[in-house]
C-alpha atoms as a PDB file:
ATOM      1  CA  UNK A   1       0.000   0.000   0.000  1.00  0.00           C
ATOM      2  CA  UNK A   2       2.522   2.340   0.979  1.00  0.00           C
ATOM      3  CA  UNK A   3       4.793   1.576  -2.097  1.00  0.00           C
ATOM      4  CA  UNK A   4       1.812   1.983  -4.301  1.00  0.00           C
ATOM      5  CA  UNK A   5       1.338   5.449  -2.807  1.00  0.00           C
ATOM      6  CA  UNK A   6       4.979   6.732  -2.856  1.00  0.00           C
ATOM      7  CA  UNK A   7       4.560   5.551  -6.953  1.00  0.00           C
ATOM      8  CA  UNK A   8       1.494   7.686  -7.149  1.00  0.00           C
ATOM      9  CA  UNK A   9       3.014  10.470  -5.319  1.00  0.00           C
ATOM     10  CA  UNK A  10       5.967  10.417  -7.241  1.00  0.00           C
ATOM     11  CA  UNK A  11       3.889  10.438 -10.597  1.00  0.00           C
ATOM     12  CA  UNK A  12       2.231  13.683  -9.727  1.00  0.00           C
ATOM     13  CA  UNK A  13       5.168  15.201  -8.635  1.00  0.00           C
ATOM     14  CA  UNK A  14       6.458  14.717 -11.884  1.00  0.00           C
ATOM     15  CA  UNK A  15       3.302  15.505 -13.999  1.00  0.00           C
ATOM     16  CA  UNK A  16       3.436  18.930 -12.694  1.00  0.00           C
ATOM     17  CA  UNK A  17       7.206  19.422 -11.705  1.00  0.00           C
ATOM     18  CA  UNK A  18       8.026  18.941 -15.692  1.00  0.00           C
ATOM     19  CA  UNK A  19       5.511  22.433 -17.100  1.00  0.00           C
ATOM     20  CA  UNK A  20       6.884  24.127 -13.925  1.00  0.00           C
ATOM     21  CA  UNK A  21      10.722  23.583 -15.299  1.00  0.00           C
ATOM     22  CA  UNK A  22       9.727  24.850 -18.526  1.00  0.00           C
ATOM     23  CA  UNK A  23       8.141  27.823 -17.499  1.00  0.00           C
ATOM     24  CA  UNK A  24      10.938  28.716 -15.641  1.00  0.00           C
ATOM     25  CA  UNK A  25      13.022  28.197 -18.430  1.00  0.00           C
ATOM     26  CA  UNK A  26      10.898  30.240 -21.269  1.00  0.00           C
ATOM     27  CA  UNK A  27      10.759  33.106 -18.303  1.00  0.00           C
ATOM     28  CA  UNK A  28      14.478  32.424 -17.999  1.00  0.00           C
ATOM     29  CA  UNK A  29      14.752  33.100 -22.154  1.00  0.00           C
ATOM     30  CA  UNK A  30      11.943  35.914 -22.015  1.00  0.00           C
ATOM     31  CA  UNK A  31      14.397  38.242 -19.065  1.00  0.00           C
ATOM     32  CA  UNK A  32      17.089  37.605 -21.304  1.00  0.00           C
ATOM     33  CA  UNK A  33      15.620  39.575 -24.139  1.00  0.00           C
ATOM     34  CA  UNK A  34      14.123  42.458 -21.866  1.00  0.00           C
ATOM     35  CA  UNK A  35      16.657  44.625 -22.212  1.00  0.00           C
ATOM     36  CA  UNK A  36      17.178  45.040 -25.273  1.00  0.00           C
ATOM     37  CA  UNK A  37      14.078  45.455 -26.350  1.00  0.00           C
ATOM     38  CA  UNK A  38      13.625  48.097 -23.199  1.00  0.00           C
ATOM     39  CA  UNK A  39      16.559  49.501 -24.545  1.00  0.00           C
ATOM     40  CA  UNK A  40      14.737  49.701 -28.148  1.00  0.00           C
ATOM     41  CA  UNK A  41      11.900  51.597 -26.333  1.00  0.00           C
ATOM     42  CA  UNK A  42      13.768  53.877 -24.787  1.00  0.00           C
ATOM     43  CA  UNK A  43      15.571  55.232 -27.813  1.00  0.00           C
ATOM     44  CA  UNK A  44      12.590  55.333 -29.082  1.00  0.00           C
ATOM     45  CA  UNK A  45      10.681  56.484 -26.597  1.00  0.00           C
ATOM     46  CA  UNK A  46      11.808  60.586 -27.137  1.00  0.00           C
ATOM     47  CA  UNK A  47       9.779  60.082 -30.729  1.00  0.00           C
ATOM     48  CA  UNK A  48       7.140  58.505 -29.748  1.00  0.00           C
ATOM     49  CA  UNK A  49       6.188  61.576 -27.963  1.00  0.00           C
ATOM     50  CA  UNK A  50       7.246  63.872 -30.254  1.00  0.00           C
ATOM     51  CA  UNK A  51       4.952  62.268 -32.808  1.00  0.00           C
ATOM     52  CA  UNK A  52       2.247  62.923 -30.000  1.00  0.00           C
ATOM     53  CA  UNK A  53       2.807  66.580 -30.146  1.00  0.00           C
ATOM     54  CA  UNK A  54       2.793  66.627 -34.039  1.00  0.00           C
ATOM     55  CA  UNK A  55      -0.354  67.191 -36.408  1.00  0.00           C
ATOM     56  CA  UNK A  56       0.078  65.899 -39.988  1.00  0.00           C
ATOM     57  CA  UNK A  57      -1.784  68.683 -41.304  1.00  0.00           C
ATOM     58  CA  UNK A  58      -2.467  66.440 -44.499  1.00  0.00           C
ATOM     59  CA  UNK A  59      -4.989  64.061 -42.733  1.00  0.00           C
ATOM     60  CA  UNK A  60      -5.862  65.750 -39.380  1.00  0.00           C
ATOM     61  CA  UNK A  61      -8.539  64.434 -37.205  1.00  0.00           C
ATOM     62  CA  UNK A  62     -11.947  65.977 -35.729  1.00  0.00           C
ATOM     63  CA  UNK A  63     -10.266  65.468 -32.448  1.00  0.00           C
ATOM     64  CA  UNK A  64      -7.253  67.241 -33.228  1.00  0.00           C
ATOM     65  CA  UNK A  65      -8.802  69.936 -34.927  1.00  0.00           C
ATOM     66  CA  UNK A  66     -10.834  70.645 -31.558  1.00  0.00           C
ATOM     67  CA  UNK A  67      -7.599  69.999 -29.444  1.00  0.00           C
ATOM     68  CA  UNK A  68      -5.793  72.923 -31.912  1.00  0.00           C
ATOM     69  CA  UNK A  69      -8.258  75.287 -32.213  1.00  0.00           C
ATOM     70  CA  UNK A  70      -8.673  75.027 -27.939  1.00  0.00           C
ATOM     71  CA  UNK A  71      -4.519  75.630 -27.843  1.00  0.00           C
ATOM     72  CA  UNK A  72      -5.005  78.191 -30.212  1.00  0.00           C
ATOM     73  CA  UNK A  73      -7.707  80.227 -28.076  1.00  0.00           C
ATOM     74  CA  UNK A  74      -5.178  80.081 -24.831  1.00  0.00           C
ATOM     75  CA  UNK A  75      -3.045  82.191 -26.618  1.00  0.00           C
ATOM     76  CA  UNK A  76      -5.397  84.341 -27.941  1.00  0.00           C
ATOM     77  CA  UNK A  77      -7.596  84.807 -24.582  1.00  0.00           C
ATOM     78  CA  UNK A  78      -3.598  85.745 -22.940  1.00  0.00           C
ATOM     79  CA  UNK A  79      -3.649  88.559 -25.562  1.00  0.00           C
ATOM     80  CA  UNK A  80      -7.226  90.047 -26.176  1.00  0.00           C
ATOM     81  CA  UNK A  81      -9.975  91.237 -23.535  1.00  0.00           C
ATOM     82  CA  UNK A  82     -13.060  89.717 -23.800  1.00  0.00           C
ATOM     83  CA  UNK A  83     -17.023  91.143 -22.885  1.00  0.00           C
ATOM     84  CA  UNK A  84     -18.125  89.575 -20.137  1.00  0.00           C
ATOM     85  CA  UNK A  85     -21.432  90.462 -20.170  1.00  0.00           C
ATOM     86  CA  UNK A  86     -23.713  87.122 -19.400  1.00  0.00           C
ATOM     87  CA  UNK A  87     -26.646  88.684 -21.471  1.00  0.00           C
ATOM     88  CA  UNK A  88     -24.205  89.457 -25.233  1.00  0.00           C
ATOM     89  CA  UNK A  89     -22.777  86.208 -24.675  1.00  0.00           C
ATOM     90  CA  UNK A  90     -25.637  84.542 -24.804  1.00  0.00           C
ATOM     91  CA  UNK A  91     -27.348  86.320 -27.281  1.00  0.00           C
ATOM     92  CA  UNK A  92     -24.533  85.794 -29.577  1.00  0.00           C
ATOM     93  CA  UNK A  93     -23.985  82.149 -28.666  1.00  0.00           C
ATOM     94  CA  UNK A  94     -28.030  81.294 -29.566  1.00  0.00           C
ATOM     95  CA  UNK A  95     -27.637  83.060 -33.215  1.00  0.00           C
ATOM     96  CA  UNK A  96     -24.422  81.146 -33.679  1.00  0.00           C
ATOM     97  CA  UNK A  97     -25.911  77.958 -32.448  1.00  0.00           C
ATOM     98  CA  UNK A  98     -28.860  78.602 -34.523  1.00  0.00           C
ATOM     99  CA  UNK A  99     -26.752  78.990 -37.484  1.00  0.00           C
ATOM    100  CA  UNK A 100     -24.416  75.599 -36.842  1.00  0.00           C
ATOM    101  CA  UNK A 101     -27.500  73.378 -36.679  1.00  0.00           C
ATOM    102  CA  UNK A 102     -27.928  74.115 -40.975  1.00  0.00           C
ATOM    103  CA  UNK A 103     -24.348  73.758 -41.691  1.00  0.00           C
ATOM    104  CA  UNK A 104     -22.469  70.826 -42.885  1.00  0.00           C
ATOM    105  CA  UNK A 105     -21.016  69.816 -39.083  1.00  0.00           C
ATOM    106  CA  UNK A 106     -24.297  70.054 -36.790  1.00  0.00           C
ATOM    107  CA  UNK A 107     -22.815  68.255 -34.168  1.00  0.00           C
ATOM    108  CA  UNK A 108     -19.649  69.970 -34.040  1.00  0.00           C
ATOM    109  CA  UNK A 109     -18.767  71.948 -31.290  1.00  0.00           C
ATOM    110  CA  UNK A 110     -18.791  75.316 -31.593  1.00  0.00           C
ATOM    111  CA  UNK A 111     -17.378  78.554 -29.246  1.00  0.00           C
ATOM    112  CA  UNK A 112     -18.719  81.739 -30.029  1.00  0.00           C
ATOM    113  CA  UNK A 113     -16.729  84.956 -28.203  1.00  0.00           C
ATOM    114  CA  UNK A 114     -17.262  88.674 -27.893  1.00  0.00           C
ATOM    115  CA  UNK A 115     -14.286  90.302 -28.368  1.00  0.00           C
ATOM    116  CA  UNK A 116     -13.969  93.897 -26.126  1.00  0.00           C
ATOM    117  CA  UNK A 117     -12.592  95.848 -28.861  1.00  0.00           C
ATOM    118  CA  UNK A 118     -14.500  99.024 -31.153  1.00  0.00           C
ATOM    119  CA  UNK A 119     -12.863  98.208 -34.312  1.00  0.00           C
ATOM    120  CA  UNK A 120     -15.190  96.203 -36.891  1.00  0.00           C
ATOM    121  CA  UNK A 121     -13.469  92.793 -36.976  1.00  0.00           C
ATOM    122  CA  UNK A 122     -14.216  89.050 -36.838  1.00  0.00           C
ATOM    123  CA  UNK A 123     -12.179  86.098 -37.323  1.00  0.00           C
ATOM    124  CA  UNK A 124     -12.168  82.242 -36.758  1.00  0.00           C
ATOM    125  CA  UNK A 125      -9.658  79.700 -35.871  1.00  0.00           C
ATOM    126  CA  UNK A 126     -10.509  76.192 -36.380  1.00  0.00           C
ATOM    127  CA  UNK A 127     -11.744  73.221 -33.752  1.00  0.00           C
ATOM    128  CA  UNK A 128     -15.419  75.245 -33.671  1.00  0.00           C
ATOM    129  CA  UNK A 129     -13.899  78.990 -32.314  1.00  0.00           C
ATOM    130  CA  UNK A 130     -15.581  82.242 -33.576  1.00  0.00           C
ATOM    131  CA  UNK A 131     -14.674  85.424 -32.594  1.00  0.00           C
ATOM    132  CA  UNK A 132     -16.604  88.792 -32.847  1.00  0.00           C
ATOM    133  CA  UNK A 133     -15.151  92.154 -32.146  1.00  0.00           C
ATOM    134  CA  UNK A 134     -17.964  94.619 -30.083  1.00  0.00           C
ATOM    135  CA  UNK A 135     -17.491  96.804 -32.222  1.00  0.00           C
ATOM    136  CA  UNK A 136     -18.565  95.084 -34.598  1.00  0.00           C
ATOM    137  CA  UNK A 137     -21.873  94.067 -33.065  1.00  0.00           C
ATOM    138  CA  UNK A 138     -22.753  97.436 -32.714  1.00  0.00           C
ATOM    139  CA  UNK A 139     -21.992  98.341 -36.025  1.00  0.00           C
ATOM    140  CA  UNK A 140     -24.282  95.861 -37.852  1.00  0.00           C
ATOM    141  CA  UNK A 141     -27.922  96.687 -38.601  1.00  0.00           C
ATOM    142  CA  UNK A 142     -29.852  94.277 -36.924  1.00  0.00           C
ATOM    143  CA  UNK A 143     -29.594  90.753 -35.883  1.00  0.00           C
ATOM    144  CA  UNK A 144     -29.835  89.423 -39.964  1.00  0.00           C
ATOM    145  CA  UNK A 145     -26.590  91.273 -40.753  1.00  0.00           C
ATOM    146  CA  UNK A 146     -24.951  89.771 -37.358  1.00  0.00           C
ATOM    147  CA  UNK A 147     -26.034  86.531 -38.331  1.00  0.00           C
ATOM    148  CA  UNK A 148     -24.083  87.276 -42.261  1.00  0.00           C
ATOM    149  CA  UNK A 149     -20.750  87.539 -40.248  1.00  0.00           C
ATOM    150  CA  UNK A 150     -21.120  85.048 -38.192  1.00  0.00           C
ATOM    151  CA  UNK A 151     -21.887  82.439 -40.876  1.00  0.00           C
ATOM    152  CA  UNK A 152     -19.241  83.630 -43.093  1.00  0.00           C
ATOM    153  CA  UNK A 153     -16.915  82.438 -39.983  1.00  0.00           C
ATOM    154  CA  UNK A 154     -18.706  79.538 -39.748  1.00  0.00           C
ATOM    155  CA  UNK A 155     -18.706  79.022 -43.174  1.00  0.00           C
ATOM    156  CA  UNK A 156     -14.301  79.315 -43.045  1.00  0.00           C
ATOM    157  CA  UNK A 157     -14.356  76.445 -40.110  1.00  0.00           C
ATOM    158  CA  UNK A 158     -16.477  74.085 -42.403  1.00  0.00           C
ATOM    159  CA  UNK A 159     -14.579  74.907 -44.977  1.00  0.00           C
ATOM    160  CA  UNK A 160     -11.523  73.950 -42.690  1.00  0.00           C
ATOM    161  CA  UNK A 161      -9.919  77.261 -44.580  1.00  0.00           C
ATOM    162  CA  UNK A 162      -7.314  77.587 -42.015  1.00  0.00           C
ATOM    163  CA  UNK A 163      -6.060  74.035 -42.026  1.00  0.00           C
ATOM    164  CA  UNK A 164      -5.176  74.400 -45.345  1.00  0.00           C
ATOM    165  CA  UNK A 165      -3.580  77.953 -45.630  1.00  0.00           C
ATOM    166  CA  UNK A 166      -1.789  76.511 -42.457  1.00  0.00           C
ATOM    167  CA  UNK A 167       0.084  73.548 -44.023  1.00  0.00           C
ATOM    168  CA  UNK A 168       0.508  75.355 -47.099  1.00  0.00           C
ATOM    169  CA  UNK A 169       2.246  77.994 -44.956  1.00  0.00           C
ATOM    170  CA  UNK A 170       4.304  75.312 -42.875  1.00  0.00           C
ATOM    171  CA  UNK A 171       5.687  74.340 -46.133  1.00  0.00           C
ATOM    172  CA  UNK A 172       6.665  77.017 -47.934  1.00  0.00           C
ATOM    173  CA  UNK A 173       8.200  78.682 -44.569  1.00  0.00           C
ATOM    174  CA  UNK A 174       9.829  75.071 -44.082  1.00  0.00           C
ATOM    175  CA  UNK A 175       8.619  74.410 -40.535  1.00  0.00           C
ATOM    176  CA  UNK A 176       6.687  71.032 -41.744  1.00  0.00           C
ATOM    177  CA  UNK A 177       9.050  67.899 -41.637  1.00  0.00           C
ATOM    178  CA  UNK A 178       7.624  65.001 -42.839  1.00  0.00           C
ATOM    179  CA  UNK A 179       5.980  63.811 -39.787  1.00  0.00           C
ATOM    180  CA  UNK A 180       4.285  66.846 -39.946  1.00  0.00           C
ATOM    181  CA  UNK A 181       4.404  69.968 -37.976  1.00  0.00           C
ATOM    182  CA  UNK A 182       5.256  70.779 -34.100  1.00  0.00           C
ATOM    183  CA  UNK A 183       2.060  71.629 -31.922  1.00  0.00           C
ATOM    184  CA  UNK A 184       3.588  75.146 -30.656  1.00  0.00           C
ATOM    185  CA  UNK A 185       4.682  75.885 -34.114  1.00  0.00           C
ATOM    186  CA  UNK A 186       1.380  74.748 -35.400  1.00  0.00           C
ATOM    187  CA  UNK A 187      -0.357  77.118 -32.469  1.00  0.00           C
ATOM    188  CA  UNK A 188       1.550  80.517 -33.025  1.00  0.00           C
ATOM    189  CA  UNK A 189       1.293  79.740 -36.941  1.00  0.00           C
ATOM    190  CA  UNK A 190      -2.371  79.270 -36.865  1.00  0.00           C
ATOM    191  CA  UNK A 191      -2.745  82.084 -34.636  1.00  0.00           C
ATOM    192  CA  UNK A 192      -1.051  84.736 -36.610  1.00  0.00           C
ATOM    193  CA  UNK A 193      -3.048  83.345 -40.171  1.00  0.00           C
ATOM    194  CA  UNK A 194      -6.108  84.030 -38.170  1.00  0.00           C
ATOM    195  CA  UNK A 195      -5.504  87.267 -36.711  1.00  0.00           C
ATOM    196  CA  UNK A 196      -3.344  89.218 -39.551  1.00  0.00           C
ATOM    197  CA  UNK A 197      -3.398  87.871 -43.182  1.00  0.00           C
ATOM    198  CA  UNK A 198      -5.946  87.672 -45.356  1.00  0.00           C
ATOM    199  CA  UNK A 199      -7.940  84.520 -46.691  1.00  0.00           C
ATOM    200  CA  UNK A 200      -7.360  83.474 -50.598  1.00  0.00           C
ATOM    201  CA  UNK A 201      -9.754  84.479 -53.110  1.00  0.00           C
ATOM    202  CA  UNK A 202     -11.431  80.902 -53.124  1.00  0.00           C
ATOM    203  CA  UNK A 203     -11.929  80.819 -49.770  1.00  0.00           C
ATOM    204  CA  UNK A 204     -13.756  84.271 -49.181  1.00  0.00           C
ATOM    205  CA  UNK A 205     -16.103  82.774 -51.470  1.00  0.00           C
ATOM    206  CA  UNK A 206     -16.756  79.877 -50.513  1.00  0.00           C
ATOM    207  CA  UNK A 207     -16.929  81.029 -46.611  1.00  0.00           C
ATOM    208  CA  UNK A 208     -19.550  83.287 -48.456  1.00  0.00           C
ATOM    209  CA  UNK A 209     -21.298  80.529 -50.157  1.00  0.00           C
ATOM    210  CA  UNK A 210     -21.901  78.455 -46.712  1.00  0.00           C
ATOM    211  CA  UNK A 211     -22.525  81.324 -45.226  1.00  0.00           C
ATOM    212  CA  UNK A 212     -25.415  82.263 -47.118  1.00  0.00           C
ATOM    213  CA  UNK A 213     -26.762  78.625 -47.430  1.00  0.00           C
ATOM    214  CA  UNK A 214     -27.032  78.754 -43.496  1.00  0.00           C
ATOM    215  CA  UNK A 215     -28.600  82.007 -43.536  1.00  0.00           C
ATOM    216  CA  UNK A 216     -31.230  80.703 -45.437  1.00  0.00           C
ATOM    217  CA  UNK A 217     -32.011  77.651 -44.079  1.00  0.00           C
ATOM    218  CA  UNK A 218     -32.204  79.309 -40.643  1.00  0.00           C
ATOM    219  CA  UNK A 219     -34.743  81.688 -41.809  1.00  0.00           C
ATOM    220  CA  UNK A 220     -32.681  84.793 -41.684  1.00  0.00           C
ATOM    221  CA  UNK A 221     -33.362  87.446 -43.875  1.00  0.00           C
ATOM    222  CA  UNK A 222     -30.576  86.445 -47.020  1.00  0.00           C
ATOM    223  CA  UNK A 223     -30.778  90.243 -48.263  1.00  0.00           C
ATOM    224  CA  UNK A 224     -28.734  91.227 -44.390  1.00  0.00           C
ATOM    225  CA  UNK A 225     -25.722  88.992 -45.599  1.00  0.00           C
ATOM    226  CA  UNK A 226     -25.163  91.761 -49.025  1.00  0.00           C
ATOM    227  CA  UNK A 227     -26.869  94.503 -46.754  1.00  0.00           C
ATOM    228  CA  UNK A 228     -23.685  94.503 -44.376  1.00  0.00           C
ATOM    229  CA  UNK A 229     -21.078  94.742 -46.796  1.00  0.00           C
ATOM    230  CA  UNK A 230     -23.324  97.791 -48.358  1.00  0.00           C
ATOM    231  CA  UNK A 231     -23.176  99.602 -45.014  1.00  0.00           C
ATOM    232  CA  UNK A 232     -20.085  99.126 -44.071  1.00  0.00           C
ATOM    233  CA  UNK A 233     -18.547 100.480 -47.598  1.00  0.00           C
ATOM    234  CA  UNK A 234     -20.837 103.912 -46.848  1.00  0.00           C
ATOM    235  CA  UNK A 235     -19.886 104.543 -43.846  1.00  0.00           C
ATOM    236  CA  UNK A 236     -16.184 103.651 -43.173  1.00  0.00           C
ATOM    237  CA  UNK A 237     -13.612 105.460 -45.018  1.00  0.00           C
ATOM    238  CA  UNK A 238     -11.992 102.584 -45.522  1.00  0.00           C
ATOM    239  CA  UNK A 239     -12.645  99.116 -45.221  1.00  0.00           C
ATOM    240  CA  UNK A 240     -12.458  96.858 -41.948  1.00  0.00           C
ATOM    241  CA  UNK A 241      -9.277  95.080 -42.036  1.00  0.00           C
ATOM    242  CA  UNK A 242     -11.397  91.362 -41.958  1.00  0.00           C
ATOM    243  CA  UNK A 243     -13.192  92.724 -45.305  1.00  0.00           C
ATOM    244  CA  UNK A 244     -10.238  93.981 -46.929  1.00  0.00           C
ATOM    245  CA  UNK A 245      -9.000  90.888 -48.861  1.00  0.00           C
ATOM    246  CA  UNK A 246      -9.142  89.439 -52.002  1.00  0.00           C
ATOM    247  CA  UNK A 247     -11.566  89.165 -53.362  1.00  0.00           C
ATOM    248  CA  UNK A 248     -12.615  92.844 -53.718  1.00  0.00           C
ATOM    249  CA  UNK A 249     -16.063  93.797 -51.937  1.00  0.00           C
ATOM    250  CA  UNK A 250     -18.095  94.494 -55.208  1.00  0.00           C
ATOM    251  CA  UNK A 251     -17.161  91.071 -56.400  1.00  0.00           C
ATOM    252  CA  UNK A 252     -17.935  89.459 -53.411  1.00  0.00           C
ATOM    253  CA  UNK A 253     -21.900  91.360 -53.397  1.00  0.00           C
ATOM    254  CA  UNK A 254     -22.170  90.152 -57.015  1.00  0.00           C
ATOM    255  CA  UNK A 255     -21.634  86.600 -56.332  1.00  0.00           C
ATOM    256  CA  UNK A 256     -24.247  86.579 -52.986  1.00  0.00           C
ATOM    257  CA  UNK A 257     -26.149  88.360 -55.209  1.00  0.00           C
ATOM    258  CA  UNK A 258     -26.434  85.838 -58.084  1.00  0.00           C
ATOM    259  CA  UNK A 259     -26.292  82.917 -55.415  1.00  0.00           C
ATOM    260  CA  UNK A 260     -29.644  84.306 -54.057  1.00  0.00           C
ATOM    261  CA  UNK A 261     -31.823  84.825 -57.387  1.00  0.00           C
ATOM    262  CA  UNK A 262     -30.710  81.628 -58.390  1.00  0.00           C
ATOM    263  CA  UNK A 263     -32.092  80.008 -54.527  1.00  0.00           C
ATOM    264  CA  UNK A 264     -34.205  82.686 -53.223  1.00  0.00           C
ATOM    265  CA  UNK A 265     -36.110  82.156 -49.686  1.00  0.00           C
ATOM    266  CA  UNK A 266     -38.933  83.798 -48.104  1.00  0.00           C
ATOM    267  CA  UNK A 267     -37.436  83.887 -45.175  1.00  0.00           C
ATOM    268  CA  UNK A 268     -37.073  87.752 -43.356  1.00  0.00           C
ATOM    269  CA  UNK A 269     -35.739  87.343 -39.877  1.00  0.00           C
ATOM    270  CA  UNK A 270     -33.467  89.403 -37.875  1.00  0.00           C
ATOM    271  CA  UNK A 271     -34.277  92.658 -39.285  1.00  0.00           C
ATOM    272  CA  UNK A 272     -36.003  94.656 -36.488  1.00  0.00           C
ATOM    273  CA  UNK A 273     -33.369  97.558 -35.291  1.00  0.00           C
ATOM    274  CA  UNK A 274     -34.816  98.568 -32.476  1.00  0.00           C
ATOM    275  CA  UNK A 275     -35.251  95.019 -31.345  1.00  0.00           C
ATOM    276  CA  UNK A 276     -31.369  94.270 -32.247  1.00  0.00           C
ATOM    277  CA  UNK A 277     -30.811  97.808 -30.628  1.00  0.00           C
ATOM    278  CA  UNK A 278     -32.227  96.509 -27.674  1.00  0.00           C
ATOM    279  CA  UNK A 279     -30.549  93.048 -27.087  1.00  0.00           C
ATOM    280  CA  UNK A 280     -27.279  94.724 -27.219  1.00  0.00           C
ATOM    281  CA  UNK A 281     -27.702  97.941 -24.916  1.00  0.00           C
ATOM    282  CA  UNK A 282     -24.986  96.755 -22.394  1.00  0.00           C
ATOM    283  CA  UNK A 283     -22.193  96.807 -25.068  1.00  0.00           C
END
C-alpha cells in the first residue's frame, strides 16, 4: 500500500514538476531579451512623444482639430480682452448655435466669443472657435446682418480654410518635416493666419457661399448677408481690415447676389433695429 502510494506520489510530482521547469526556463529566455528590447523603447521612446505633439496637417482628425483650435484660443484669450457680459454672450452664442445646426457639421462643437474691442473685426480659428469684435456688433444693422458675419466664420471652419492655408504655410516657410508639424509651431502659426493675413480668393467665397446657405435655411433674412457689406462700404472710409482681402467687396456682393436669385427664400428674420438695438444695450 505504501509503495503503491509513494509511486502515485511520485507520478504527480512529476506531472506537474516537468511544465513548472519549462516555465521557468521560457521566463528564464523571455528576461534575457528584456533589455534590449527596453533599450529599443527607450531610444525610441523621445519620438514617440514627439509624434504625439505633431499634427500631420495632411490628414488631421476631428479630435485634433478641436484639441488645436482650444490651444489656439489660450493664446489668444492671454492677448485680447473679452465682454463679459452674461446677457451678449448669450445672445450671440443662440444666433451662432442657430446657425451651426444648418451647416455641414451640426454636431460639431462650436465657441462663439465677444471680443472687447470698437474696431469692426471678426475672425475664426478652427476646432469650432468664432470670434466677434464689439465693435462690430454694434456696427451691424440688426440681428440678420450679425447673423451674415457670423456664418461667413462659420462658413471658413467648415470649410476647414485655415487648415489648409496653415500647411501650405508650414511648407513654404519650411517648418513642416515630414511627420508633420510641431504643436507650438502649429499654435503661433495658426494664430497669426487668423488674426493678420488675409484669406485666398477661393476661400472668401466659398466662406460666403456656406454662409449664405445657413442664412437661409435658418430663416434669416438672405438680403442682411449683401446689406452689411453695403453699409459698411458707406460709412467707413476705408474698409475693416477682416473685409479687406481678395476678393474685392463688389465682387464678393455680385456673387451673394447671383447665389440668391438663383435660390431665393422667403425667409425675413433678424431685421427689427430697435429690437437688435435693444438686445445689445450693455455693449
Amino acid at each position: 500500500m505504501f509503495g503503491k502510494l509513494f509511486n502515485f506520489h511520485h507520478q504527480v510530482r512529476r506531472r506537474w514538476l516537468y511544465p513548472v521547469i519549462s516555465v521557468v526556463v521560457a521566463v528564464s529566455i523571455g528576461l534575457a531579451n528584456v533589455v534590449p528590447a527596453q533599450a529599443n523603447i527607450n531610444r525610441w521612446l523621445p519620438s514617440i512623444i514627439r509624434g504625439v505633439q505633431v499634427y500631420q496637417l495632411s490628414n488631421i482628425s476631428p479630435r485634433q482639430e478641436i484639441e488645436l483650435g482650444r490651444q489656439m484660443n489660450d493664446q489668444i484669450r492671454q492677448n485680447m480682452r473679452f465682454v463679459r457680459d452674461p446677457n451678449i454672450n448669450e445672445y450671440v452664442r443662440q444666433i451662432g448655435q442657430r446657425l451651426v445646426s444648418q451647416s455641414e457639421r451640426p454636431d460639431y462643437p462650436f465657441t462663439f466669443q465677444v471680443v472687447d474691442n470698437n474696431t469692426i473685426n471678426a475672425f475664426a480659428t478652427t476646432g469650432g472657435f468664432v470670434y466677434l469684435h464689439s465693435g462690430l456688433i454694434k456696427s451691424v444693422e440688426n440681428e440678420a446682418e450679425l447673423a451674415s458675419v457670423l456664418g461667413h466664420e462659420i462658413g471658413h471652419i467648415t470649410g476647414r480654410h485655415l487648415i489648409g492655408q496653415l500647411r501650405q504655410r508650414a511648407i513654404a516657410s519650411g517648418v513642416a518635416s515630414a511627420a508633420g508639424i510641431d504643436r507650438n509651431t502649429a499654435v503661433s502659426l495658426g494664430v497669426e493666419l487668423a488674426l493678420n493675413l488675409p484669406r485666398s480668393r477661393q476661400d472668401e467665397f466659398d466662406a460666403d457661399r456656406r454662409g449664405l446657405r445657413m442664412l437661409s435655411k435658418a430663416g434669416y433674412a438672405q438680403s442682411a448677408m449683401i446689406s452689411f457689406m453695403q453699409t459698411l462700404q458707406r460709412r467707413s472710409p476705408s474698409i475693416p481690415a477682416f473685409l479687406s482681402t481678395h476678393p474685392p467687396m463688389r465682387d464678393r456682393i455680385a456673387a451673394l447676389q447671383r447665389l440668391i436669385n438663383s435660390e431665393p427664400t422667403i425667409g425675413q428674420d433678424g431685421l427689427n433695429t430697435s429690437q437688435y438695438r435693444a438686445r445689445i444695450s450693455n455693449l
